[in-house]
Structure formats: C-alpha cells, structure tokens
Protein backbone atom coordinates (compact mmCIF):
# COMPACT_ATOMS: atom_id res chain seq x y z
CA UNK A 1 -15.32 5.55 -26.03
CA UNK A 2 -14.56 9.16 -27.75
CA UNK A 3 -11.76 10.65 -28.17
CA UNK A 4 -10.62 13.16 -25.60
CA UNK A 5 -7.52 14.93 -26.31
CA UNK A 6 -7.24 18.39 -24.41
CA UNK A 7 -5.90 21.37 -26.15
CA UNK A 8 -2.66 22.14 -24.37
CA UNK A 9 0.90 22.78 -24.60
CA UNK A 10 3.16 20.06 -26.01
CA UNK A 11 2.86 16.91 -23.80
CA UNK A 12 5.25 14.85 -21.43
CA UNK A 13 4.31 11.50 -23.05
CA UNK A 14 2.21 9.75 -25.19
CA UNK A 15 1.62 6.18 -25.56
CA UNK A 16 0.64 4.49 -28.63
CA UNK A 17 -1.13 1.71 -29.94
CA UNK A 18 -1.64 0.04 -26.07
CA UNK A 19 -4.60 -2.03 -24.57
CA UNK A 20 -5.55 0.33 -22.56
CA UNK A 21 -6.97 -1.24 -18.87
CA UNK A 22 -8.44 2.29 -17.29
CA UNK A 23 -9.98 0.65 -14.41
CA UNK A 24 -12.90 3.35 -15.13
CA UNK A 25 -16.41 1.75 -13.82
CA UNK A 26 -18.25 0.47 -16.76
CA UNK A 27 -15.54 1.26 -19.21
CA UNK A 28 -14.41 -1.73 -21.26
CA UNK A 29 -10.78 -2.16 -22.25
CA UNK A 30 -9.95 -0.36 -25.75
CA UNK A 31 -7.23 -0.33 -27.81
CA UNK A 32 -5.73 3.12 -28.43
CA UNK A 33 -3.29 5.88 -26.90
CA UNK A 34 -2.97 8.06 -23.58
CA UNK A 35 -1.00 11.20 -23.31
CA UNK A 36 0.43 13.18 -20.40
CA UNK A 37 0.42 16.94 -19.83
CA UNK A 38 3.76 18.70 -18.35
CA UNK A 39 1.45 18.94 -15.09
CA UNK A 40 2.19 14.99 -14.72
CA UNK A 41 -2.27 14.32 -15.29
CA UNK A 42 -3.70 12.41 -17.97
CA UNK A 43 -4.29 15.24 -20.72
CA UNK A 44 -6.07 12.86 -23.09
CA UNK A 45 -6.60 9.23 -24.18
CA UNK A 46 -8.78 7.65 -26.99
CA UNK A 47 -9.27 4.57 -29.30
CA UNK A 48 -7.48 4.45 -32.66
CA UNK A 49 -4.54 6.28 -33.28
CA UNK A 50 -3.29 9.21 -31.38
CA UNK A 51 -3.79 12.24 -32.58
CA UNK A 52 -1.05 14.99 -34.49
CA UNK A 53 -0.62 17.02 -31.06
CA UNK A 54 0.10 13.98 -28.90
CA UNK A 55 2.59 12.96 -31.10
CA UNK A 56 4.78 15.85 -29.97
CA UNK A 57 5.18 14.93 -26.65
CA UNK A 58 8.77 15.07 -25.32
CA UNK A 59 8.64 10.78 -25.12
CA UNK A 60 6.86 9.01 -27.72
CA UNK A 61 6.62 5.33 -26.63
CA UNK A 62 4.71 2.57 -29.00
CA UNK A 63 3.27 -0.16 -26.73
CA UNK A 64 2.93 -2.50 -29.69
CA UNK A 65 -0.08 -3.72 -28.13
CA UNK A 66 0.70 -4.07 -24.59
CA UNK A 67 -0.97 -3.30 -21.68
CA UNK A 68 -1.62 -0.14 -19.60
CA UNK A 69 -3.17 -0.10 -16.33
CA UNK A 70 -3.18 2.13 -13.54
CA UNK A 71 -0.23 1.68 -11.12
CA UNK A 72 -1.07 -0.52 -7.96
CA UNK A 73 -2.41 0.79 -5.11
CA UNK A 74 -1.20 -0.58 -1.27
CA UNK A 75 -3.84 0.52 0.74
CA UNK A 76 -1.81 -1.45 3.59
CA UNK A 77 2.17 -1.55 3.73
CA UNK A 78 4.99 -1.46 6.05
CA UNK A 79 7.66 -0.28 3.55
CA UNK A 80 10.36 0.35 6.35
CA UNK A 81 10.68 -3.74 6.56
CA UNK A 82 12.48 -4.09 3.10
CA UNK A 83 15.42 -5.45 4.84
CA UNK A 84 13.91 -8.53 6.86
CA UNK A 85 12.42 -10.52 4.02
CA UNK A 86 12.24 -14.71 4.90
CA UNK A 87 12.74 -13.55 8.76
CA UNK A 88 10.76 -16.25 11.11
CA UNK A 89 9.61 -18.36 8.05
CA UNK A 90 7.59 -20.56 10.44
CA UNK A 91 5.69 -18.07 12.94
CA UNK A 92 2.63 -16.70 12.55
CA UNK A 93 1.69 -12.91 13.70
CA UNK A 94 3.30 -12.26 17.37
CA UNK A 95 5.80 -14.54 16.94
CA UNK A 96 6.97 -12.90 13.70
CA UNK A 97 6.43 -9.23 14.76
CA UNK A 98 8.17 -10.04 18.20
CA UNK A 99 11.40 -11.01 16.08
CA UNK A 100 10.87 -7.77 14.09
CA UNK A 101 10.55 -5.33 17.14
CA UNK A 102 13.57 -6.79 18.25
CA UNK A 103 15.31 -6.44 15.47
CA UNK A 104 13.82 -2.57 14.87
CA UNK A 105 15.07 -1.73 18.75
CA UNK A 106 18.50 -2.09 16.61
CA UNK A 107 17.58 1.02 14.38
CA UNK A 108 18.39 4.68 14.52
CA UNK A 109 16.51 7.45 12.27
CA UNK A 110 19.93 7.28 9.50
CA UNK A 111 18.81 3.49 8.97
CA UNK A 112 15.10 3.26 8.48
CA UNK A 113 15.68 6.54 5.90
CA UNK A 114 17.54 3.66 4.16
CA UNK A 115 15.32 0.78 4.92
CA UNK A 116 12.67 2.97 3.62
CA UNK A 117 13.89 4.44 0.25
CA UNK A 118 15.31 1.22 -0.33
CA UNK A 119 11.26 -0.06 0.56
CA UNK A 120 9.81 2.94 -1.74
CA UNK A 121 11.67 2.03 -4.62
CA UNK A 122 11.35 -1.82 -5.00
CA UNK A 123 7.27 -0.88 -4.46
CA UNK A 124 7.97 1.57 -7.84
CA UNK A 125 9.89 -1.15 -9.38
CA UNK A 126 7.56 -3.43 -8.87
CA UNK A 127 5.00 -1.15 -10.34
CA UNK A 128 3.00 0.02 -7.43
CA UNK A 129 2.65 3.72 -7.89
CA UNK A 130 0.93 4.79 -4.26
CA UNK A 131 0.48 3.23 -0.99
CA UNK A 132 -0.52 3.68 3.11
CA UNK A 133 2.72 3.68 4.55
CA UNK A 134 2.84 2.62 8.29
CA UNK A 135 6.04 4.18 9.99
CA UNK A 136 8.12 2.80 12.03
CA UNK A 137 7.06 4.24 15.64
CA UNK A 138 10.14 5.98 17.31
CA UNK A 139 8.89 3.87 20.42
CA UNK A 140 10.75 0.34 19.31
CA UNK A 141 8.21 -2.10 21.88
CA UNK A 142 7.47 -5.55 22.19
CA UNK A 143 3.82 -6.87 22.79
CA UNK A 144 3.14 -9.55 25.02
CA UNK A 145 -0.01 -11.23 24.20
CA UNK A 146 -0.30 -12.96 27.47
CA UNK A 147 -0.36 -9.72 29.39
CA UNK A 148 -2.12 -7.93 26.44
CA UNK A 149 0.58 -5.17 26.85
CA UNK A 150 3.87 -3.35 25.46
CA UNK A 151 7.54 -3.42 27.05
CA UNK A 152 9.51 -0.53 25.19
CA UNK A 153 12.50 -1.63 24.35
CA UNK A 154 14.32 1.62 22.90
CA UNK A 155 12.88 5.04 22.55
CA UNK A 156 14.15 7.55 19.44
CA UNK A 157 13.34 11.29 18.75
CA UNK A 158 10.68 12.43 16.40
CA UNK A 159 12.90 12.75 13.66
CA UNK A 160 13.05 8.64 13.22
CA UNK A 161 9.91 9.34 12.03
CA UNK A 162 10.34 12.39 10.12
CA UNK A 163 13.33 10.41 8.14
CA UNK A 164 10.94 7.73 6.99
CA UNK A 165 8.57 10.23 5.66
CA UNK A 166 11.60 11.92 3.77
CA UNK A 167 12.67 8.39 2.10
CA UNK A 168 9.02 8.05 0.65
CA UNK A 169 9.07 11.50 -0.57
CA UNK A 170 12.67 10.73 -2.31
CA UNK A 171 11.69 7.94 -3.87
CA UNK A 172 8.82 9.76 -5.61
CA UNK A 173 6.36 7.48 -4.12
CA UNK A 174 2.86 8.90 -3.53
CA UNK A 175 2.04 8.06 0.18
CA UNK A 176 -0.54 8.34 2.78
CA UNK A 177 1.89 8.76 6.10
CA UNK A 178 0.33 6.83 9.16
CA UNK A 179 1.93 7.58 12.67
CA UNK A 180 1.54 5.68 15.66
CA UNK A 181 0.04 7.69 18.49
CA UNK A 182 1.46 5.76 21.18
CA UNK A 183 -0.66 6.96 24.04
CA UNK A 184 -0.71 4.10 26.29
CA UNK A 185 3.37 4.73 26.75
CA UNK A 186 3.58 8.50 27.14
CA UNK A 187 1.28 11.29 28.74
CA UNK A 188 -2.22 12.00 26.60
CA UNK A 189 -0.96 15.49 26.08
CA UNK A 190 2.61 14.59 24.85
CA UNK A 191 1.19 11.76 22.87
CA UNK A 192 -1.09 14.34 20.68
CA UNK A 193 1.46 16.97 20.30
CA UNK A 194 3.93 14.59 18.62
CA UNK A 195 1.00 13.70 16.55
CA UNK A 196 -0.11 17.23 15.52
CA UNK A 197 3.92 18.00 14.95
CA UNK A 198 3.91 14.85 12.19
CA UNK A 199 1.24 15.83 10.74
CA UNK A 200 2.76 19.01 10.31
CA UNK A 201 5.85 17.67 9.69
CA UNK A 202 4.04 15.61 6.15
CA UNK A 203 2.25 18.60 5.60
CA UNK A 204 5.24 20.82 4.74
CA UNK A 205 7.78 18.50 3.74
CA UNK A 206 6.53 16.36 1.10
CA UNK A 207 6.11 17.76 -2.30
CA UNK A 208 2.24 18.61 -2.67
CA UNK A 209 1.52 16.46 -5.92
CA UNK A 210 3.25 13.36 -3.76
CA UNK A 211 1.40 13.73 -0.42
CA UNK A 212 -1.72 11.73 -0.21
CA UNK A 213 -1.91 12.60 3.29
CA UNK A 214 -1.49 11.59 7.17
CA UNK A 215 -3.31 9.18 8.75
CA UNK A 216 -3.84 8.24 12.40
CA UNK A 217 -2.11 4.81 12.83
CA UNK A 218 -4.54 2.36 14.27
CA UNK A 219 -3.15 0.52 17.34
CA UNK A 220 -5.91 -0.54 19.69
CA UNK A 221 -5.23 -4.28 18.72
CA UNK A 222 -1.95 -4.03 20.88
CA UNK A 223 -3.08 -2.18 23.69
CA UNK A 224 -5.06 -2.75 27.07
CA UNK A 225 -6.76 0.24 27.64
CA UNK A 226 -9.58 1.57 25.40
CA UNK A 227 -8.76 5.01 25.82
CA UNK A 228 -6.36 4.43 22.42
CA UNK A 229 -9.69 4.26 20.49
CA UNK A 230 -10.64 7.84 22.22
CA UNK A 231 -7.23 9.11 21.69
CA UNK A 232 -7.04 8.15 18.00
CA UNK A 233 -10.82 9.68 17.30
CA UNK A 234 -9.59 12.76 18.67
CA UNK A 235 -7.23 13.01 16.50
CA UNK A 236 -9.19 11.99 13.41
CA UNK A 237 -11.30 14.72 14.67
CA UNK A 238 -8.41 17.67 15.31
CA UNK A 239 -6.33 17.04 11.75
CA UNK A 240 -8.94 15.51 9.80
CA UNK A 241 -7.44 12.53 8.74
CA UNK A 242 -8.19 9.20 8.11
CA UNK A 243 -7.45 5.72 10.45
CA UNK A 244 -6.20 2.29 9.66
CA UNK A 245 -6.25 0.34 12.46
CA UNK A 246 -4.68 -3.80 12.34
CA UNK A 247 -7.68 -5.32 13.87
CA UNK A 248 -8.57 -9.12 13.89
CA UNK A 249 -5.65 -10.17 11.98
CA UNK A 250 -4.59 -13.03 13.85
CA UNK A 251 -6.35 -16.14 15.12
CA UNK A 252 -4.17 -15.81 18.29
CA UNK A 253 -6.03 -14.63 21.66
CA UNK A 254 -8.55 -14.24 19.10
CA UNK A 255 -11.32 -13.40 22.17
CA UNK A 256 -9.47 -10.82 24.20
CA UNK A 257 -9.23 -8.91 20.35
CA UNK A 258 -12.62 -9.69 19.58
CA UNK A 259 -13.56 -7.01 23.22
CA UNK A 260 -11.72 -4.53 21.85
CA UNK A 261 -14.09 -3.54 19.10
CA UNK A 262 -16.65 -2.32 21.90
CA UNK A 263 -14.00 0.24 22.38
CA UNK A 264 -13.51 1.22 18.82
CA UNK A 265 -17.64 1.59 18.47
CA UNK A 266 -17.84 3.64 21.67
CA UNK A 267 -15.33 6.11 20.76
CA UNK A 268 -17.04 6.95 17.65
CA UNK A 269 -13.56 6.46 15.38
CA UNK A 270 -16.15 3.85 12.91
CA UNK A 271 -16.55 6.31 10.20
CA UNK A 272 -15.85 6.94 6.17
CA UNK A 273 -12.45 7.28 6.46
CA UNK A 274 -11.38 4.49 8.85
CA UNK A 275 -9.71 1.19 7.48
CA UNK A 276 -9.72 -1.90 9.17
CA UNK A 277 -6.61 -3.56 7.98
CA UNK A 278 -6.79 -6.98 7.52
CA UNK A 279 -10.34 -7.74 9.57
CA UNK A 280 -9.84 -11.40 9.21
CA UNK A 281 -11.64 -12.57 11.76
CA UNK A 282 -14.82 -10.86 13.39
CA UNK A 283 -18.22 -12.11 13.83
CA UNK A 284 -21.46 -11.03 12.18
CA UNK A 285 -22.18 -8.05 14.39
CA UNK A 286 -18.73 -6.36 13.86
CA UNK A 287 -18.83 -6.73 10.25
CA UNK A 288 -22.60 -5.02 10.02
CA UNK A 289 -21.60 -2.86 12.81
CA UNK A 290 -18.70 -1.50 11.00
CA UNK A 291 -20.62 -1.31 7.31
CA UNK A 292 -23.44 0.76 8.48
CA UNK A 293 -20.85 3.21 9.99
CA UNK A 294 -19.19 3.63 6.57
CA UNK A 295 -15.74 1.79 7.66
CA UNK A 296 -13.92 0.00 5.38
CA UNK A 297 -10.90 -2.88 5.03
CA UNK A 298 -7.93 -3.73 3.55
CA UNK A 299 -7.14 -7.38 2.30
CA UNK A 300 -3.95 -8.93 2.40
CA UNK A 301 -4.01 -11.75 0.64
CA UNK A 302 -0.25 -12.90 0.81
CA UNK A 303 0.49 -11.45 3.74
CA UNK A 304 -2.62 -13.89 5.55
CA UNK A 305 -1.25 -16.64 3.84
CA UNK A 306 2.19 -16.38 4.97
CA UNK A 307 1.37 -15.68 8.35
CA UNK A 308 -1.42 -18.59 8.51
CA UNK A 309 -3.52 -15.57 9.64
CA UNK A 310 -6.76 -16.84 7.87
CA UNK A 311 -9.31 -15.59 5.02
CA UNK A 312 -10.87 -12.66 5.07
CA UNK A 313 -14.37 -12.68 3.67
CA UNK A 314 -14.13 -10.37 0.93
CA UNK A 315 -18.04 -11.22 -0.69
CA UNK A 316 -19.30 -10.82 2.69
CA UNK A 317 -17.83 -7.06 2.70
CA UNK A 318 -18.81 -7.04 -1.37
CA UNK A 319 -22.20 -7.21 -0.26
CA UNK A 320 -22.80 -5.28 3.29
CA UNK A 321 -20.88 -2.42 0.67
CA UNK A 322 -17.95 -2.06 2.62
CA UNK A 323 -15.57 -0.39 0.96
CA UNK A 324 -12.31 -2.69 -0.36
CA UNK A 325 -8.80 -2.02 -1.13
CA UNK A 326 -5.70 -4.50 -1.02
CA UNK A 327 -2.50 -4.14 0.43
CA UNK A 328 0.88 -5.38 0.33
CA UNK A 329 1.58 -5.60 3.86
CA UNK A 330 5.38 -5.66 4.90
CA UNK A 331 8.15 -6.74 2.43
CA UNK A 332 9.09 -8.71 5.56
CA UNK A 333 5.42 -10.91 5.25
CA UNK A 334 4.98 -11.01 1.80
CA UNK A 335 8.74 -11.11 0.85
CA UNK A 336 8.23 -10.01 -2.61
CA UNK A 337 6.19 -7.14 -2.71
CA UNK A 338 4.93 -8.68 -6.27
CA UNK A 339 0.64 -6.80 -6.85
CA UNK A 340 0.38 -9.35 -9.46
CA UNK A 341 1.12 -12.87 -7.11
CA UNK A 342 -0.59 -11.08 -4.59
CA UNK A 343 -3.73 -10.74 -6.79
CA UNK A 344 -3.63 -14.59 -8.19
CA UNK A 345 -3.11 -15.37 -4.21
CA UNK A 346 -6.20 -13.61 -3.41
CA UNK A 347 -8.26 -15.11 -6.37
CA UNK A 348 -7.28 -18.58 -6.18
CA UNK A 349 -8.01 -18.51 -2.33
CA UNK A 350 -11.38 -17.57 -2.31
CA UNK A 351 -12.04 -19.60 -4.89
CA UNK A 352 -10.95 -23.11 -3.54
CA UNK A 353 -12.58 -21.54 0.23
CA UNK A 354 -15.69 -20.97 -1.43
CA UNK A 355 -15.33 -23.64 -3.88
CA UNK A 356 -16.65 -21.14 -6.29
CA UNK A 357 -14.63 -20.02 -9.84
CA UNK A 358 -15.95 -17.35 -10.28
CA UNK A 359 -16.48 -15.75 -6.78
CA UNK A 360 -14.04 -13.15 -7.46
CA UNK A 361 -13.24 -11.68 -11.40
CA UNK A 362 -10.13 -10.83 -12.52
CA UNK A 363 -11.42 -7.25 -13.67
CA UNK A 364 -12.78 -7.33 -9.58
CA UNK A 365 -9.47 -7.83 -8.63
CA UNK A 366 -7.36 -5.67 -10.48
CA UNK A 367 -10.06 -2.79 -9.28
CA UNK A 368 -9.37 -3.84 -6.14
CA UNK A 369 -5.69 -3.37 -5.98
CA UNK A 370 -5.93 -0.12 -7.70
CA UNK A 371 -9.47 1.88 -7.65
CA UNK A 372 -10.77 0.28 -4.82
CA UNK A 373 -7.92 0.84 -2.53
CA UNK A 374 -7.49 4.35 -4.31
CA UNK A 375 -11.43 5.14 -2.82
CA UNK A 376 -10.75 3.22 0.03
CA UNK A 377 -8.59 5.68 1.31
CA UNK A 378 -10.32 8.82 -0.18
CA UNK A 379 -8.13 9.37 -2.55
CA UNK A 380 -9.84 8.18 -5.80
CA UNK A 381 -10.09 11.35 -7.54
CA UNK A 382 -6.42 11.59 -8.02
CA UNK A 383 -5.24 7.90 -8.44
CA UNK A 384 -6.45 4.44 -8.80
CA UNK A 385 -7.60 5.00 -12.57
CA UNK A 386 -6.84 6.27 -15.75
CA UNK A 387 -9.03 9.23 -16.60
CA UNK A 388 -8.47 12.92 -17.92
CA UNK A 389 -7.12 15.02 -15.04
CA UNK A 390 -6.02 12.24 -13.03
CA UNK A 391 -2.23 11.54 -11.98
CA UNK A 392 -0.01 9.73 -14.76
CA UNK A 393 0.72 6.84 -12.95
CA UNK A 394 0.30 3.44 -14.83
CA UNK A 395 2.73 0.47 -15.87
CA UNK A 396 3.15 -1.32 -19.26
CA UNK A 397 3.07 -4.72 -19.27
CA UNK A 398 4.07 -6.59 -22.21
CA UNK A 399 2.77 -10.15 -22.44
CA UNK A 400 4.93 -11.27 -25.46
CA UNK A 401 8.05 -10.55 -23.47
CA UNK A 402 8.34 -13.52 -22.16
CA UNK A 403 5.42 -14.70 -24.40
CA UNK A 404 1.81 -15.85 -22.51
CA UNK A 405 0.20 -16.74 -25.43
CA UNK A 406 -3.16 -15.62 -27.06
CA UNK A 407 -5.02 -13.09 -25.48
CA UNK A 408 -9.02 -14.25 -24.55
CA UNK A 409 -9.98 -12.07 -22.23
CA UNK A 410 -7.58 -9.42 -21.73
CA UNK A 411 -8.55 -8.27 -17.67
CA UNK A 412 -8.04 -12.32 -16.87
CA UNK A 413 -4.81 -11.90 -19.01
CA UNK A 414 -3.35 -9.43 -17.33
CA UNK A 415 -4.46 -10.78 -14.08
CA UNK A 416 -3.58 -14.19 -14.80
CA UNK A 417 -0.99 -14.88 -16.72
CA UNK A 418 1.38 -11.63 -16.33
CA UNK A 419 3.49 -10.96 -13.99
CA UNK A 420 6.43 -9.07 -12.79
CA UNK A 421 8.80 -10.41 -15.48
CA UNK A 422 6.02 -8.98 -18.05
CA UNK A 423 6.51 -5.15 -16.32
CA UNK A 424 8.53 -2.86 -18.56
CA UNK A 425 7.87 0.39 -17.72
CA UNK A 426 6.68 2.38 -14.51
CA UNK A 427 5.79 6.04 -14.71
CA UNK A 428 5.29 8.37 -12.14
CA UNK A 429 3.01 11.67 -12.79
CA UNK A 430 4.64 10.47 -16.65
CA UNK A 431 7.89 10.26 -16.00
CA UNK A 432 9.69 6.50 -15.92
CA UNK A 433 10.62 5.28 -12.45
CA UNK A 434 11.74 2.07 -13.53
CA UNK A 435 12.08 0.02 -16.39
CA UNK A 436 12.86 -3.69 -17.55
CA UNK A 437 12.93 -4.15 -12.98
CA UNK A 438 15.73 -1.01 -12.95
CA UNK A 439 14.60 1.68 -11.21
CA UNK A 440 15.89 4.59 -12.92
CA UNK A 441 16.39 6.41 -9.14
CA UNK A 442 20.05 8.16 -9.16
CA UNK A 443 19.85 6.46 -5.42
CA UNK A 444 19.21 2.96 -6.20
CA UNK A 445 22.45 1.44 -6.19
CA UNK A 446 23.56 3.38 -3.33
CA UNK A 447 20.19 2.34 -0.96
CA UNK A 448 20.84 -1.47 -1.89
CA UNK A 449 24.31 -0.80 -0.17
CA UNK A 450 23.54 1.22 2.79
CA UNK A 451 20.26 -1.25 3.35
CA UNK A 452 22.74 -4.43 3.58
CA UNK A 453 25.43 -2.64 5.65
CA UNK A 454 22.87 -1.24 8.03
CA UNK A 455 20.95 -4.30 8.40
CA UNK A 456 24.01 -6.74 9.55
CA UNK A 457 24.80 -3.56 12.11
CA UNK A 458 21.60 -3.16 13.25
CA UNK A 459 21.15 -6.92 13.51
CA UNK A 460 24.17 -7.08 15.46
CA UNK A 461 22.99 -4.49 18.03
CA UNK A 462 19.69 -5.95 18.71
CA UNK A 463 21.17 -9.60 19.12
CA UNK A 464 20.53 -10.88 16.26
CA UNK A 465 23.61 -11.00 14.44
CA UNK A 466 23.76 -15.01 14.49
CA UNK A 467 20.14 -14.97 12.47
CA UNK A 468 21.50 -13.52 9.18
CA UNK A 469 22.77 -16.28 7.35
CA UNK A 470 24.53 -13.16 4.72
C-alpha cells in the first residue's frame, strides 16, 4: 500500500517497524509504521520506514516487529458486573441473572460508579478500546419466567444511572450508553421522559470524542406486554438512536420468547440500527425476517458457552448479510473479559458444530470483534480499523514476549496463538491506557479497593453475604 503521511504539526506518536493488522477490507497485513496527530486520529501510516516528520512525534515507540491491530470492539457488555465474576458457576441464564438482580437490589448510585470504572478499565487493560455498555437500570427487578413478569425489588433515582455513564467516561472508554426504558413498571409518559433526560444526560456529559452514543436498551425478552416493542420504537424514533435488544438467548421457555418477536416486527423497531444480542435461538422466519429489515446481532461466544445458552449460527447470518459484531457480555458470564479467548472460543465452536476448519477465518474473526461490531453499531467510520482520520485506538501485541514461535500466517497468529499475556500496550485516541496489564489510570488502584469494599457491603445488604467466599 502507499505511503500516506499527512502534512501536519508534530505528532502524538509514531510506531515503528510493526506488523501492521488494519482490519481495512481487502488490505493485507504490511510491515511498516503508523503515526498519530495531537487530534488523537491516525495522521498517517505506510510500509517501510517511517518517514523524517513522524519521527518527531512526542512518543517514539519501535514495535520490533510486533503486532498492531485495532482495539477490540464489545458490541455487547454489561461492564457494571466487574465485581461478580465465578457467581452461580452452575446456572444457566435466569438462574444466574436472578442471583445477580439480587445481588444489584444491594447497590446504590456511589457503588456501580465503582463497579463500573473498575469494569471500564479492566476492558482497556485488556485491550478493548470501545464497547455497548448496558447500564444498570435504577429499577433493581427480578424476572420470573414462570409468570413471564418482573417483581421490583428496589427502586433508585436517575442519577444511578447517570453515575455509570460518568465511570465510562472516566475511564476514557469510548461507549455507546444503553438505558433501560422500563415501561412495563412505571407510567408510558414517565417511562419516556427519564429516557429523553439520559439521553440528554450522555449527550452533555461525556466528552464528545468519547461518546459513541445512546441507545435504547432492548427489553422485550423480559416483559409480558408487547407494548415495550412500541415504547422502545418510539423512542428510536424521538432521539434517533439505535436498539439492542437480548432476544433468544436462552433455551429456557424457549416458546413463550419465540411469540415475542411478532411484537418486535409489528412495532416496526426491525431496522439498520437495531441489534439483536445474542439471537441464539430463532427459527428460519425470524432470522430472514430480521435480515431483510436490515437488523443485525451480536455473538457471544463465551458468554453462550458459560451459560450453556447454545450456538448461534453465525454463517447462517454471514450469508442472509446480517450484519455481525461480537461482544463480551458481562465480566460476571465471561469472567475474564479476555477478546482474544473469546475469539478462539468462537472459532473452535463453530468449527467442531459444523465439523468444518475452516468455517470461520481467523482474519473473519478478528474483523468481527473489531470492524464488524464497529459497523454493527454505526459507528465504523470512527473505530473498528486503522485508517487515516480514524480514532488512535489499537494494541501492540508482542508474540516473542512470551515467545509463540514462527510466524505463518500472521492474522491466524495473532488470532491463535496470542493472547492477553502477549498485550503490551493499549492506546486510547494515542495516548497509553495500559501497559504490560497496568492500566496507567491515576484511579486504578483506588477502584480495585472501593470495588472489593463495596461488593462485601452490598453483598451483605442484599443477603448474600454468606456467598462470598473473600
């Protein structure tokens, strides 16, 4: 590829002498150098050796040949669960989230600010750059299958909301902010002006170059009355955002979810720019149904695996062209919020389901967990890929420290046979986040503390101090 350094003032970074993973479509890996402008975009990158003017970047790093790639992408996450990892190891989905809404009831809005910076930051850490972020709802509930209905258990003012959207924003973690509309427990009216004020509320507070946007949290899985569908297109409609809605996740009750996409198709919410998260298990008609209306999904792979939720089927999705991103799900369900197991997990699943090797490529994969989820939720032109103009945000990964071996293929290298202990540097908009697994966050320490002191507390309020074993 040519050389493409723009003519600017002195740069934030340059990297040198890196195999350079872009993730750009039909691009090839290439050996060579990307630098950052003070604006926190890619300013220029090329083959060879970088050129005079990036050399006089504030940070000159030599990659000695490692990788660069785009930061992860999770198109899907829960980050406020950072504090109940290995809770109900043997339950699968209502079971598990039954124990967690419990737990939650437990919270105030001073605890899941902690929960959630301490959430944001082992994401960055970990080397995942942006992500969907599901908050908390301030109405802590428990769903009851059997009745196909919610029993609030405590109910908190807007700002336990507003707290979790601050912790993301701290943590320098770009974020899409999804909030719960909650109309089946309070008044239609009530319900959309706490929605219009969060929106607002991520609007204003969130530093422009971090906000990815809001995003109508999809809920008509756990409730009984499809006017949530017609209250979440309404809102789609009146703020113009996007929905991600869990849907089909579980093999549980799996018939009385299976009626409930009627009520998504009649309410017109199946559009670009709605998500079905997860989308493990519908028939023939849904999955046509929702690729001719331009919806897409979100794969967890670890995340169905620990929950025994079942396989989604990505290369049916590949080829109606529905389109794909991957997710992380909660720290609490895939207990190591680790892009690289949750890639092999992926992989290696569909392969033995399909019995099939090659049914899914490691360059497919990586896209997935980084351009694909960055398109999937409409936000491709700014992340998901390393381009001129787009947002710094990329890893180095370094597959001589600990040593892998050879390199044969360098996407089903980096895919394979690297992994978290291979991940020495995360940048943000070029500036390091983390490095060597230390995140470089003046918080850090302090968020590790508060998270384990507020966890036993809030444990201990909900009744469930006798659970933590420390």
């Amino acid at each position: 590829m040519p050389d493409s350094a723009a003519s600017a003032p002195r740069p934030l970074l340059t990297i040198t002498d890196a195999v350079i993973l872009s993730m750009v479509d039909g691009e090839d890996w290439f050996r060579g150098w990307i630098s950052v402008g003070a604006d926190g975009r890619i300013s220029g990158l090329g083959v060879g050796d970088a050129p005079a003017d990036a050399l006089t970047a504030a940070e000159v790093v030599d990659a000695a040949g490692a990788f660069v790639a785009p930061g992860f992408v999770s198109a899907h996450s829960h980050i406020f669960t950072s504090g109940m990892r290995g809770m109900t190891p043997g339950d699968p989905l209502y079971g598990w989230v039954g124990v967690q809404a419990q737990f939650m009831s437990g919270t105030d809005a001073d605890d899941v600010y902690w929960m959630t910076l301490h959430g944001s930051l082992d994401f960055l850490v970990n080397g995942v750059t942006s992500a969907y972020n599901f908050l908390s709802s301030r109405f802590h509930s428990r769903y009851d299958a059997a009745s196909d209905s919610r029993v609030i258990l405590a109910e908190l003012g807007p700002e336990y909301v507003y707290r979790q959207v601050d912790a993301g924003a701290d943590a320098n973690l770009r974020l899409v902010n999804a909030v719960r509309i909650d109309s089946e427990l309070q008044s239609a009216d009530r319900a959309h002006g706490v929605f219009a004020d969060a929106m607002d509320y991520v609007r204003t507070a969130i530093p422009r170059e971090l906000d990815l946007g809001g995003s109508v949290f999809g809920a008509q899985q756990w409730s009984d009355s499809p006017e949530t569908a017609a209250h979440e297109a309404a809102m789609m409609d009146a703020h113009g955002v996007s929905n991600q809605a869990h849907f089909l996740e579980t093999s549980e009750a799996l018939d009385q979810q299976r009626e409930k996409f009627d009520w998504y198709e009649r309410s017109g919410a199946l559009r670009p720019g709605f998500l079905f998260g997860h989308f493990v298990h519908p028939d023939e008609h849904m999955s046509r149904t929702a690729a001719e209306r331009g919806a897409g999904m979100v794969w967890q792979p670890a995340s169905n695996g620990r929950l025994a939720s079942g396989f989604a089927d990505i290369p049916r999705y590949r080829e109606l062209g529905m389109p794909i991103g991957v997710g992380l799900d909660d720290q609490s369900c895939t207990d190591i919020s680790d892009p690289f197991q949750n890639m092999r997990i992926g992989m290696y699943a569909q392969r033995a389901l399909h019995r099939d090797a090659a049914i899914i490529m490691p360059r497919e994969m990586i896209r997935m967990h980084t351009l694909g989820g960055a398109e999937a939720l409409g936000v491709g032109d700014r992340i998901g890929s390393l381009a001129v103009g787009k947002f710094a945000d990329l890893v180095i990964v370094d597959p001589r420290h600990p040593d892998t071996g050879p390199v044969w293929d360098p996407f089903a290298h980096y895919a394979f046979a690297c992994g978290l202990r291979n991940l020495t540097h995360v940048y943000v908009g070029g500036r390091l986040v983390a490095r060597d697994g230390v995140s470089t966050h003046p918080l850090a320490a302090t968020a590790s503390l508060e998270l384990h002191d507020r966890v036993r507390s809030a444990a201990a309020r909900a009744g469930l101090a006798a659970d933590l074993a420390w």
